[in-house]
PDB file of N, CA and C in Angstrom:
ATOM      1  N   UNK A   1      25.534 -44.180 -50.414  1.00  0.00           N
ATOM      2  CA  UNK A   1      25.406 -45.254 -49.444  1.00  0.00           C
ATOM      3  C   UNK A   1      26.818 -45.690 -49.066  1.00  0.00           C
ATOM      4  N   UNK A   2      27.258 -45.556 -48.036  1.00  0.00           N
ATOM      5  CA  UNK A   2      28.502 -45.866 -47.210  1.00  0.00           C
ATOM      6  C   UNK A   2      28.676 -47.506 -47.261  1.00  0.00           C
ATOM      7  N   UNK A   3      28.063 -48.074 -46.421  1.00  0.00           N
ATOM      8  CA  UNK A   3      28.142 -49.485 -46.308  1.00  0.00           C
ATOM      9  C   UNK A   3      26.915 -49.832 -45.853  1.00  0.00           C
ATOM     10  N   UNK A   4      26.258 -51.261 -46.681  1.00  0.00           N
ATOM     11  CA  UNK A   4      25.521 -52.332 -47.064  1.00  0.00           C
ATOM     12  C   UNK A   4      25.539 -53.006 -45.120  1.00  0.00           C
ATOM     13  N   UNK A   5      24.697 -52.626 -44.438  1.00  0.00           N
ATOM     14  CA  UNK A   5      24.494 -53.886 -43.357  1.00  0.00           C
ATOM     15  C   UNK A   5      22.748 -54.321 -43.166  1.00  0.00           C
ATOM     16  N   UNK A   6      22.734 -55.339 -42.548  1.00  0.00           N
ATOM     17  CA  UNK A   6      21.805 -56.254 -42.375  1.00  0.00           C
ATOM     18  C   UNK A   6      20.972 -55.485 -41.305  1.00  0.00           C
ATOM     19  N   UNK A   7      19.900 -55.388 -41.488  1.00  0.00           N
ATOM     20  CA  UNK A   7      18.803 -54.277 -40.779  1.00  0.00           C
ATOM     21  C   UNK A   7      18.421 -52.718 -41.268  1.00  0.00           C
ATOM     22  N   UNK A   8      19.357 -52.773 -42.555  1.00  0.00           N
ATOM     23  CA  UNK A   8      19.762 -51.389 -43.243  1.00  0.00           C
ATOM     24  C   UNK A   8      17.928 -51.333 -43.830  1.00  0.00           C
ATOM     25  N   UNK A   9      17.205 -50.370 -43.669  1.00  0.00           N
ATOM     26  CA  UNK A   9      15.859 -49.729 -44.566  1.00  0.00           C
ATOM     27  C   UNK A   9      16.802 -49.140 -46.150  1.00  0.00           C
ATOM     28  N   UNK A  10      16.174 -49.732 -47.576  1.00  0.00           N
ATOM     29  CA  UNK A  10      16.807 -48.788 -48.047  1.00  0.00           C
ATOM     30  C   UNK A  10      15.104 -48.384 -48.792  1.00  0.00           C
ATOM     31  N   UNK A  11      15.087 -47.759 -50.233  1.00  0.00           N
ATOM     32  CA  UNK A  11      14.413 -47.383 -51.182  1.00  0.00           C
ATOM     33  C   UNK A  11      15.179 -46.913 -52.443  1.00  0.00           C
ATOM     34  N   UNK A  12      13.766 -48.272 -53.272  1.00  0.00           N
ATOM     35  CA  UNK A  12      14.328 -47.756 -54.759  1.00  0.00           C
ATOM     36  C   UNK A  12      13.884 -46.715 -55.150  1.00  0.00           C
ATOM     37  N   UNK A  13      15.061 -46.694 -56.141  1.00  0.00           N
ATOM     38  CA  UNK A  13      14.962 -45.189 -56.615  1.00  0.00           C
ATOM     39  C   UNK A  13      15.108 -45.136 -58.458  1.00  0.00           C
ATOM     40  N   UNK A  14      15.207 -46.705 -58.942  1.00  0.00           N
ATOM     41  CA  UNK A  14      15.266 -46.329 -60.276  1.00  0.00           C
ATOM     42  C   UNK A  14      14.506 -47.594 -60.427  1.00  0.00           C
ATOM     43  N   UNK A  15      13.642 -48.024 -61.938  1.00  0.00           N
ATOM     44  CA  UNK A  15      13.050 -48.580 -61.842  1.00  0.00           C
ATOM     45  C   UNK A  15      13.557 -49.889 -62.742  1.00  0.00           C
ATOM     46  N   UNK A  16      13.153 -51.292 -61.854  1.00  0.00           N
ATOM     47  CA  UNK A  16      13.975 -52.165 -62.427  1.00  0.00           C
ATOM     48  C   UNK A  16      12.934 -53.306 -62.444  1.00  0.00           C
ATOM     49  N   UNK A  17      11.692 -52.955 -62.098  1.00  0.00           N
ATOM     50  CA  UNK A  17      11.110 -54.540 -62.856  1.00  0.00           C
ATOM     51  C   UNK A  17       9.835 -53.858 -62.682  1.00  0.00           C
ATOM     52  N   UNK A  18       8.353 -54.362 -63.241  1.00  0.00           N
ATOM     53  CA  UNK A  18       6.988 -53.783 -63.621  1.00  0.00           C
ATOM     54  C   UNK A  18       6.494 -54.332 -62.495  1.00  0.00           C
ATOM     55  N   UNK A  19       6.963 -55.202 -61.944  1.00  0.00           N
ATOM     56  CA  UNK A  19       5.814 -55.139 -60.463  1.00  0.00           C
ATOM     57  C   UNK A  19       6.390 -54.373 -59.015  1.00  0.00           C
ATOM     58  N   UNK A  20       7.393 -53.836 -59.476  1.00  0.00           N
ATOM     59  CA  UNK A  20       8.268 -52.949 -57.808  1.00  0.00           C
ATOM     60  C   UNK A  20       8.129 -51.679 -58.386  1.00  0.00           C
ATOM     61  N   UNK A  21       6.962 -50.466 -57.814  1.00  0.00           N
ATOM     62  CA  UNK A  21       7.169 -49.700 -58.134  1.00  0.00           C
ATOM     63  C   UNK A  21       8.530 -48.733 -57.431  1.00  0.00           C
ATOM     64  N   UNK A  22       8.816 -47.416 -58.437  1.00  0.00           N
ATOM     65  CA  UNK A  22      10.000 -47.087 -57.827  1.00  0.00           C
ATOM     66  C   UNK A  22       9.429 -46.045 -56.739  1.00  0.00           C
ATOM     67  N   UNK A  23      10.142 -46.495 -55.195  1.00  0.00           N
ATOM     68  CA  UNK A  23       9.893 -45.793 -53.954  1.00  0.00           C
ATOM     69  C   UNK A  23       9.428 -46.506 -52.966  1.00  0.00           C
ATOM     70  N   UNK A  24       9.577 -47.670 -53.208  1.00  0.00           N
ATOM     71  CA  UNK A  24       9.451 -48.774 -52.594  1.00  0.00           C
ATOM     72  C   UNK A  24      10.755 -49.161 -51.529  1.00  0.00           C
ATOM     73  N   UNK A  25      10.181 -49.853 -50.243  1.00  0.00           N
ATOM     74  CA  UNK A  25      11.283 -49.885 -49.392  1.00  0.00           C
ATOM     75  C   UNK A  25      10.962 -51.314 -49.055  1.00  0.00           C
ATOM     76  N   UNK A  26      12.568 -51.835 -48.920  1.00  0.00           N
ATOM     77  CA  UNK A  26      12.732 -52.995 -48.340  1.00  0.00           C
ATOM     78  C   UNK A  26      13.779 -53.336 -47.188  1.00  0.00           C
ATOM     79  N   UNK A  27      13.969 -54.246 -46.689  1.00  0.00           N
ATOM     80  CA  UNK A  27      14.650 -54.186 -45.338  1.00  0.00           C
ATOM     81  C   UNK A  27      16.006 -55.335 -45.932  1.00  0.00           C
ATOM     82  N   UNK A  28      17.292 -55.115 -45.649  1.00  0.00           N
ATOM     83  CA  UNK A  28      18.138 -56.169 -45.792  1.00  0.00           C
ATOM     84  C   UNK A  28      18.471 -57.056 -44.653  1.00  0.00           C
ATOM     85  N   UNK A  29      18.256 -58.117 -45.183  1.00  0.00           N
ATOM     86  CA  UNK A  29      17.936 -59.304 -44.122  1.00  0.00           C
ATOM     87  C   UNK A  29      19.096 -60.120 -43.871  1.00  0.00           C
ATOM     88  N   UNK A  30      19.869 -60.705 -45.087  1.00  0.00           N
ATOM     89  CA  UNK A  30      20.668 -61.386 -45.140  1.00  0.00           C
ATOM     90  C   UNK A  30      21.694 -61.204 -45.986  1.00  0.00           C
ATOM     91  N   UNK A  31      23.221 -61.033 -45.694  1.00  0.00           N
ATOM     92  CA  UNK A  31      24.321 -60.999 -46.751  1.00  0.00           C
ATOM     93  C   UNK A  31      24.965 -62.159 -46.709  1.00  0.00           C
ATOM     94  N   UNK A  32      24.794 -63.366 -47.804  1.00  0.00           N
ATOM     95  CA  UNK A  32      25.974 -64.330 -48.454  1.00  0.00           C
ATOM     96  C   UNK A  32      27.672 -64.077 -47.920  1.00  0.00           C
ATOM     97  N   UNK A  33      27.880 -65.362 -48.122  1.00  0.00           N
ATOM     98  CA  UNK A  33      29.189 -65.263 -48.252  1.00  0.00           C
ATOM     99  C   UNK A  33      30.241 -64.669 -49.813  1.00  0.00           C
ATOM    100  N   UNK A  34      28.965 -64.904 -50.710  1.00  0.00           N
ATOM    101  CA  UNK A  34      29.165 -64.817 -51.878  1.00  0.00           C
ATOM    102  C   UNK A  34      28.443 -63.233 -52.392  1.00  0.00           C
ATOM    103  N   UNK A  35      28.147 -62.398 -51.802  1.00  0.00           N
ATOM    104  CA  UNK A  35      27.986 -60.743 -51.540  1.00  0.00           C
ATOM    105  C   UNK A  35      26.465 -60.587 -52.251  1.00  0.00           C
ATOM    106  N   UNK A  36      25.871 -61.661 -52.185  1.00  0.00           N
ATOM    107  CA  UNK A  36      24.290 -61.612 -52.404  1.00  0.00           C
ATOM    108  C   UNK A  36      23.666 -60.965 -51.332  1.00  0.00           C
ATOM    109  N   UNK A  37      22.537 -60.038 -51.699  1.00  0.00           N
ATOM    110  CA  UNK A  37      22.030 -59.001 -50.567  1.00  0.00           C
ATOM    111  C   UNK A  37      20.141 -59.764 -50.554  1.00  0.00           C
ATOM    112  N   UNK A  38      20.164 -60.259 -49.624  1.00  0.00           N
ATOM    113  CA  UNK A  38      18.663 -60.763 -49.471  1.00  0.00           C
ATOM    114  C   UNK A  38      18.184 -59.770 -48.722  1.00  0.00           C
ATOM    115  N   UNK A  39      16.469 -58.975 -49.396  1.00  0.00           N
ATOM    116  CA  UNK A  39      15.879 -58.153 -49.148  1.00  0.00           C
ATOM    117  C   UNK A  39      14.342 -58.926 -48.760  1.00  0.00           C
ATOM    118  N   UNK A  40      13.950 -58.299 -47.660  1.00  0.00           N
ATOM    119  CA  UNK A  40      12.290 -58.503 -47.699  1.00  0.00           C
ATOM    120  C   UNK A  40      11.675 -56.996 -48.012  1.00  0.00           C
ATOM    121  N   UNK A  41      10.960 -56.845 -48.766  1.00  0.00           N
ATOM    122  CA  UNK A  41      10.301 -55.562 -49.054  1.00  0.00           C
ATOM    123  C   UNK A  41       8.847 -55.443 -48.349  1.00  0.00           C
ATOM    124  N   UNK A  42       8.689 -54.087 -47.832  1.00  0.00           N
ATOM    125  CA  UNK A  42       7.889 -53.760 -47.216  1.00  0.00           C
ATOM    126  C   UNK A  42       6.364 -53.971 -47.721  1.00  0.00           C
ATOM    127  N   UNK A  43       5.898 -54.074 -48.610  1.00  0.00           N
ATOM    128  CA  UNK A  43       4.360 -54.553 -49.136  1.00  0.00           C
ATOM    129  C   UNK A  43       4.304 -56.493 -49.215  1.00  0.00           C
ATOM    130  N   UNK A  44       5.506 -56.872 -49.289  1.00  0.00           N
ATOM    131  CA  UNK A  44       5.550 -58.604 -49.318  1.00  0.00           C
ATOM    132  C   UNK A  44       6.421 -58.918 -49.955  1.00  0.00           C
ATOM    133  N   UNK A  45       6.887 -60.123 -49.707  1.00  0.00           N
ATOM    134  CA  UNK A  45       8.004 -60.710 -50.919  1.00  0.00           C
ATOM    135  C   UNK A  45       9.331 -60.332 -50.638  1.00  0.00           C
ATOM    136  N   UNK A  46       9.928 -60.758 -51.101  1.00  0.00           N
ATOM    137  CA  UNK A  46      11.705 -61.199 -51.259  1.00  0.00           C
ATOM    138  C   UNK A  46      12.202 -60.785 -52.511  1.00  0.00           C
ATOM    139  N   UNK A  47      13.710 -60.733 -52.187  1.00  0.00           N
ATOM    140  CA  UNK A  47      14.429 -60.354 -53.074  1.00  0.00           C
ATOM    141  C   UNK A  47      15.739 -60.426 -53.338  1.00  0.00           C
ATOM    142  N   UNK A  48      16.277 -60.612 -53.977  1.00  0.00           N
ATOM    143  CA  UNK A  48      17.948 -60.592 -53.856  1.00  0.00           C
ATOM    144  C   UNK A  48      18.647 -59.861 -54.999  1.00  0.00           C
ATOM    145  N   UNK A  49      19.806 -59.279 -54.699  1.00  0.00           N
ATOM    146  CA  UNK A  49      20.213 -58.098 -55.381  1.00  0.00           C
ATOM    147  C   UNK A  49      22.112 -58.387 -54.980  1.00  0.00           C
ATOM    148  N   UNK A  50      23.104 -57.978 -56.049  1.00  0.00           N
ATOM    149  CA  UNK A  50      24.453 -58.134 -55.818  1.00  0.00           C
ATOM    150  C   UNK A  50      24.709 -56.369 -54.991  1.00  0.00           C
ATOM    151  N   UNK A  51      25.946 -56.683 -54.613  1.00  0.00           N
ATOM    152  CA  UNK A  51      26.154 -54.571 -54.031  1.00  0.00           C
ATOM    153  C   UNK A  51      26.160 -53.835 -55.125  1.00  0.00           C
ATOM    154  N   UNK A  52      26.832 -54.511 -55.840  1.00  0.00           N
ATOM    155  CA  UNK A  52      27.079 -53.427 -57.123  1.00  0.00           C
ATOM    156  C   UNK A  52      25.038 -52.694 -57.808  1.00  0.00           C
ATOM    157  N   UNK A  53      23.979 -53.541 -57.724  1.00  0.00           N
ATOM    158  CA  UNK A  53      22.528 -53.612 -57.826  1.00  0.00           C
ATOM    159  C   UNK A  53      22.443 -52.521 -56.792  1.00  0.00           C
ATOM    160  N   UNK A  54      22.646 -52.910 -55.600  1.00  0.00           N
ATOM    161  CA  UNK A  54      21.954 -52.334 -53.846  1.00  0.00           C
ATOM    162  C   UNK A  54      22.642 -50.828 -54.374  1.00  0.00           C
ATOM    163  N   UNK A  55      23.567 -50.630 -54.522  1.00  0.00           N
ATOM    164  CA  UNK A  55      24.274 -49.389 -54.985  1.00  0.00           C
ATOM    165  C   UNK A  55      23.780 -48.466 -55.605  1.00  0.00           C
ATOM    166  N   UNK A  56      23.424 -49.143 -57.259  1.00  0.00           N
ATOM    167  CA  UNK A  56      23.124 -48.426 -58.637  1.00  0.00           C
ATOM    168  C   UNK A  56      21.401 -48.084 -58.610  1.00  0.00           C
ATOM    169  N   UNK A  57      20.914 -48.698 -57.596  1.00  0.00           N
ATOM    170  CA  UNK A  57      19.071 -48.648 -57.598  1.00  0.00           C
ATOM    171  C   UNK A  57      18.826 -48.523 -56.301  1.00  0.00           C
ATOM    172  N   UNK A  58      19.346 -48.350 -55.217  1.00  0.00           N
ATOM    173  CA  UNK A  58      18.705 -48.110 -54.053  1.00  0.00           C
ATOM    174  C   UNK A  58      19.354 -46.650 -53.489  1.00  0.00           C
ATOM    175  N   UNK A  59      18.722 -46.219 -52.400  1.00  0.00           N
ATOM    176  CA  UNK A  59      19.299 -44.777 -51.328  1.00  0.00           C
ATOM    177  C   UNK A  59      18.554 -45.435 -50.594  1.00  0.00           C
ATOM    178  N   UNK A  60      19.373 -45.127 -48.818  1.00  0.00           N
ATOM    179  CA  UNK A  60      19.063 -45.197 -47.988  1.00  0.00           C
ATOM    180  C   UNK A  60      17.765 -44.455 -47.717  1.00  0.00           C
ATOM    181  N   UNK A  61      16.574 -45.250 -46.962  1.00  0.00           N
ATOM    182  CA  UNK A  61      15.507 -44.696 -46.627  1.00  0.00           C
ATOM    183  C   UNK A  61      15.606 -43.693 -45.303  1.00  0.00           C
ATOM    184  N   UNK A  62      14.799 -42.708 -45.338  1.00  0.00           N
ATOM    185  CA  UNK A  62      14.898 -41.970 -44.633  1.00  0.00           C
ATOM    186  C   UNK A  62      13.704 -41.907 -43.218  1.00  0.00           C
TER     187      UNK A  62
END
């Protein structure tokens, strides 16, 4: 992943909590001033994740 922008589709790809399964896609909505990545995910719900997170558990969706 090159660079983190706002409208970016990504999908997880490693698994990091029991209710997001992995392959799941969410949309980035909003970046902080403070490099917080606010996600809405595609089945419902919100999310927020640092770059170093968006990095280590997501790929760009295809």
């Amino acid at each position: 992943m090159d660079k983190i922008t706002v409208g970016m589709t990504i999908k997880l790809v490693k698994n990091i909590d029991e209710n997001i399964p992995v392959g799941s896609t969410a949309t980035i909505v909003y970046i902080d001033d403070f490099d917080q990545i606010f996600i809405d995910w595609s089945n419902g719900g919100q999310g927020k994740f640092t770059e170093e997170q968006i990095l280590k558990n997501f790929e760009i969706a295809a």
